[in-house]
C-alpha atoms as a PDB file:
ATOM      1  CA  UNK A   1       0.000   0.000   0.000  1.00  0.00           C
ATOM      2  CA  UNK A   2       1.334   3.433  -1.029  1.00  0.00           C
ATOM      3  CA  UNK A   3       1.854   6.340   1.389  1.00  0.00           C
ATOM      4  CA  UNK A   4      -0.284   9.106   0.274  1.00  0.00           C
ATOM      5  CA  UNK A   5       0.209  11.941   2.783  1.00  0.00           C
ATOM      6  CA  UNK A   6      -3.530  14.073   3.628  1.00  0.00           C
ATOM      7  CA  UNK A   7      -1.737  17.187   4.075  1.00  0.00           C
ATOM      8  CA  UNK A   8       0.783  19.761   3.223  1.00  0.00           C
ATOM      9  CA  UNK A   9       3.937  18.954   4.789  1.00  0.00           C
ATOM     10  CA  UNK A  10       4.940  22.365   5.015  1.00  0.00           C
ATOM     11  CA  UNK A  11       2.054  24.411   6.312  1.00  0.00           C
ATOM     12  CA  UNK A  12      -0.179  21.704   7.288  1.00  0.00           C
ATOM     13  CA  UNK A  13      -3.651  22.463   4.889  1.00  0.00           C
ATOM     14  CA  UNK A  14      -5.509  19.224   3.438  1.00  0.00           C
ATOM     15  CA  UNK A  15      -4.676  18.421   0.035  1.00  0.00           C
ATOM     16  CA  UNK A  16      -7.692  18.169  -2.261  1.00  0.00           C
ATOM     17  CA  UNK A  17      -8.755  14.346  -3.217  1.00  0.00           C
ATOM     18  CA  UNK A  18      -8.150  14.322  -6.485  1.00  0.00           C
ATOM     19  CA  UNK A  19      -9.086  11.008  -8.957  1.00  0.00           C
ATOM     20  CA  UNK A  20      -6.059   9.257  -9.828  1.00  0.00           C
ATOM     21  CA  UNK A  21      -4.836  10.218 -13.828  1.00  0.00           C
ATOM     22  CA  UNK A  22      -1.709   9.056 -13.828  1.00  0.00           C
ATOM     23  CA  UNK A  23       1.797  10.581 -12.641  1.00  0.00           C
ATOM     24  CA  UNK A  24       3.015  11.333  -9.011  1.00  0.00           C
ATOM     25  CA  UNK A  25       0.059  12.352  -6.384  1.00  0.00           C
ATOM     26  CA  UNK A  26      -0.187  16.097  -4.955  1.00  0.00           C
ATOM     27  CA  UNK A  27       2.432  16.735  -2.320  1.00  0.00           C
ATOM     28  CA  UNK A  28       1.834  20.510  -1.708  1.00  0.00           C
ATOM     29  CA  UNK A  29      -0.914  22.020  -1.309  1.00  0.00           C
ATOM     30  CA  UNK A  30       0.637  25.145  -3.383  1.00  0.00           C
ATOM     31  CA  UNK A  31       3.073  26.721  -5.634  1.00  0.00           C
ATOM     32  CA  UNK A  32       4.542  29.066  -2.581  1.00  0.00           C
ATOM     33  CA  UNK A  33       4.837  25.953  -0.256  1.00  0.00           C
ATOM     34  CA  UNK A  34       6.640  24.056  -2.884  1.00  0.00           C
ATOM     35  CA  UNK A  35       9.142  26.586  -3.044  1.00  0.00           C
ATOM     36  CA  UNK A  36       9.586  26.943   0.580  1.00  0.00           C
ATOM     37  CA  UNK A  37       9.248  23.436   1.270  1.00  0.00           C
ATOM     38  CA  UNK A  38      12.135  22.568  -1.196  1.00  0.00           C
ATOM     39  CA  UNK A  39      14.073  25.308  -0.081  1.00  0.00           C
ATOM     40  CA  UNK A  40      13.531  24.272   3.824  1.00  0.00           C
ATOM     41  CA  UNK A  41      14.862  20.652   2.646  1.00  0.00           C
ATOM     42  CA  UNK A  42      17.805  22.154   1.067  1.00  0.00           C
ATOM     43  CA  UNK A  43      19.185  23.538   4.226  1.00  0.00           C
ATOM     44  CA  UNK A  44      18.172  20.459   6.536  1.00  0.00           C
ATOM     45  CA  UNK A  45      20.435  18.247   3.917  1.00  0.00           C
ATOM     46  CA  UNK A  46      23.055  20.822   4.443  1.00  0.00           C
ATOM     47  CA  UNK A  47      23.240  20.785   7.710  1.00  0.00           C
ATOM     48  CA  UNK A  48      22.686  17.626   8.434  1.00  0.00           C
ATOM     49  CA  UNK A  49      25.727  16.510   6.657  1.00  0.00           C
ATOM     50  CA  UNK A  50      28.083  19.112   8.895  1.00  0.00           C
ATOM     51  CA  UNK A  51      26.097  18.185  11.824  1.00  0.00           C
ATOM     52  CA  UNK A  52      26.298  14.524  11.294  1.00  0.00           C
ATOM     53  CA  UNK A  53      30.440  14.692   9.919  1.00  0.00           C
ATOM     54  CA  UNK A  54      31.185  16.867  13.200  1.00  0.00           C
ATOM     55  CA  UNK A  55      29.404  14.179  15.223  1.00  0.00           C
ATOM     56  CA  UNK A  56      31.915  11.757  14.466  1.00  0.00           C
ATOM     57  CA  UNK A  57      34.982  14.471  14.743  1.00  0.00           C
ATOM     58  CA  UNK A  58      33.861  15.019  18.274  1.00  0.00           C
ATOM     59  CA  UNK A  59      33.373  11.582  19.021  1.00  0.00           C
ATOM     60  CA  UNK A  60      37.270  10.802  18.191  1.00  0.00           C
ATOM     61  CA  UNK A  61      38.281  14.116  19.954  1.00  0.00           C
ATOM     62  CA  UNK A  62      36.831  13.127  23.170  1.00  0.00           C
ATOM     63  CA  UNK A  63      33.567  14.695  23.609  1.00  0.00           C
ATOM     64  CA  UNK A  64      31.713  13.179  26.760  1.00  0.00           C
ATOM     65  CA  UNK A  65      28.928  11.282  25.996  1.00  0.00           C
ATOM     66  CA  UNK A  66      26.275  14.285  27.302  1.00  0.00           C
ATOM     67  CA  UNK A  67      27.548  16.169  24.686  1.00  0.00           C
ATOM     68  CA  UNK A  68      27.069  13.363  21.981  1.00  0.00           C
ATOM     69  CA  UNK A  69      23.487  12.807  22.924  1.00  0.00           C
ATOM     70  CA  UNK A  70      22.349  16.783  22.886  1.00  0.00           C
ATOM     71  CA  UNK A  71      24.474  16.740  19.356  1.00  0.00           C
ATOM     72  CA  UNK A  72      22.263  13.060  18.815  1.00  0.00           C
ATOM     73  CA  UNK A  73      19.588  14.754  19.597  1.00  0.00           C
ATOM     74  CA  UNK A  74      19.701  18.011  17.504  1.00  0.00           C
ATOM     75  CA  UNK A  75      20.555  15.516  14.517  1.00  0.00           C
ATOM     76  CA  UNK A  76      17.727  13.305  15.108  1.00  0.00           C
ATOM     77  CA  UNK A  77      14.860  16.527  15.218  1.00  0.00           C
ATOM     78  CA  UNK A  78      16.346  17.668  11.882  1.00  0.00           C
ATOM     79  CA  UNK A  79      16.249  14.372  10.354  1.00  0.00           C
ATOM     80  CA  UNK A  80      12.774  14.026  11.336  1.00  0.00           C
ATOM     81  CA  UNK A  81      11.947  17.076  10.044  1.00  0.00           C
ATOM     82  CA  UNK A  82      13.579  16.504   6.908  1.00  0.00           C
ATOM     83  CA  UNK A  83      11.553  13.118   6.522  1.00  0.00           C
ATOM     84  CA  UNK A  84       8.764  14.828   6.628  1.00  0.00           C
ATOM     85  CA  UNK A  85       8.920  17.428   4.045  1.00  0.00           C
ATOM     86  CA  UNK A  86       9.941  14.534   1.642  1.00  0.00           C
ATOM     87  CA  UNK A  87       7.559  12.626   2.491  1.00  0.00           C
ATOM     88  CA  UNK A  88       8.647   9.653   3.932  1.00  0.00           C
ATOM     89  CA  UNK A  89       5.818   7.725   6.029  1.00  0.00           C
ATOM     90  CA  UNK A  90       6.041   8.503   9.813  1.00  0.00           C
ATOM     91  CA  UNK A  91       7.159   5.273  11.509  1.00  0.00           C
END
């Protein structure tokens, strides 16, 4: 079974049921999301690569392992968050 998401992962309005024609199903409910939803996921792949590379710098440098769970932790909400605007079914 496909995941078809009811809403607009960026500001949260229902999408409209629309009868399937073909091609990929109605992510957003509009242009201006779209933009700002792509442009969101941009910078939460961006950062999560430094985040998640300095992760493992600070690991070998001797961070304690408070510090590594906050950093964990940060990584984890952004990843989350990222899922989301792309669409990937919540678990």
């Amino acid at each position: 079974m496909k995941y078809l998401p009811a809403e607009c992962p960026k500001c949260g309005t229902a999408l409209p049921k629309r009868a399937p024609k073909g091609g990929r199903p109605t992510r957003w409910c509009s242009e201006g999301c779209q933009r700002s939803g792509e442009a969101e996921m941009a910078r939460l792949q961006s950062n999560l690569r430094k985040f998640e590379s300095e992760w493992w710098l600070n690991r070998m440098a001797g961070w304690s392992e408070e510090r590594l769970a906050r950093r964990s932790a940060v990584i984890g909400e952004m990843r989350a968050r990222y899922d989301h605007q792309t669409g990937v079914p919540p678990q």
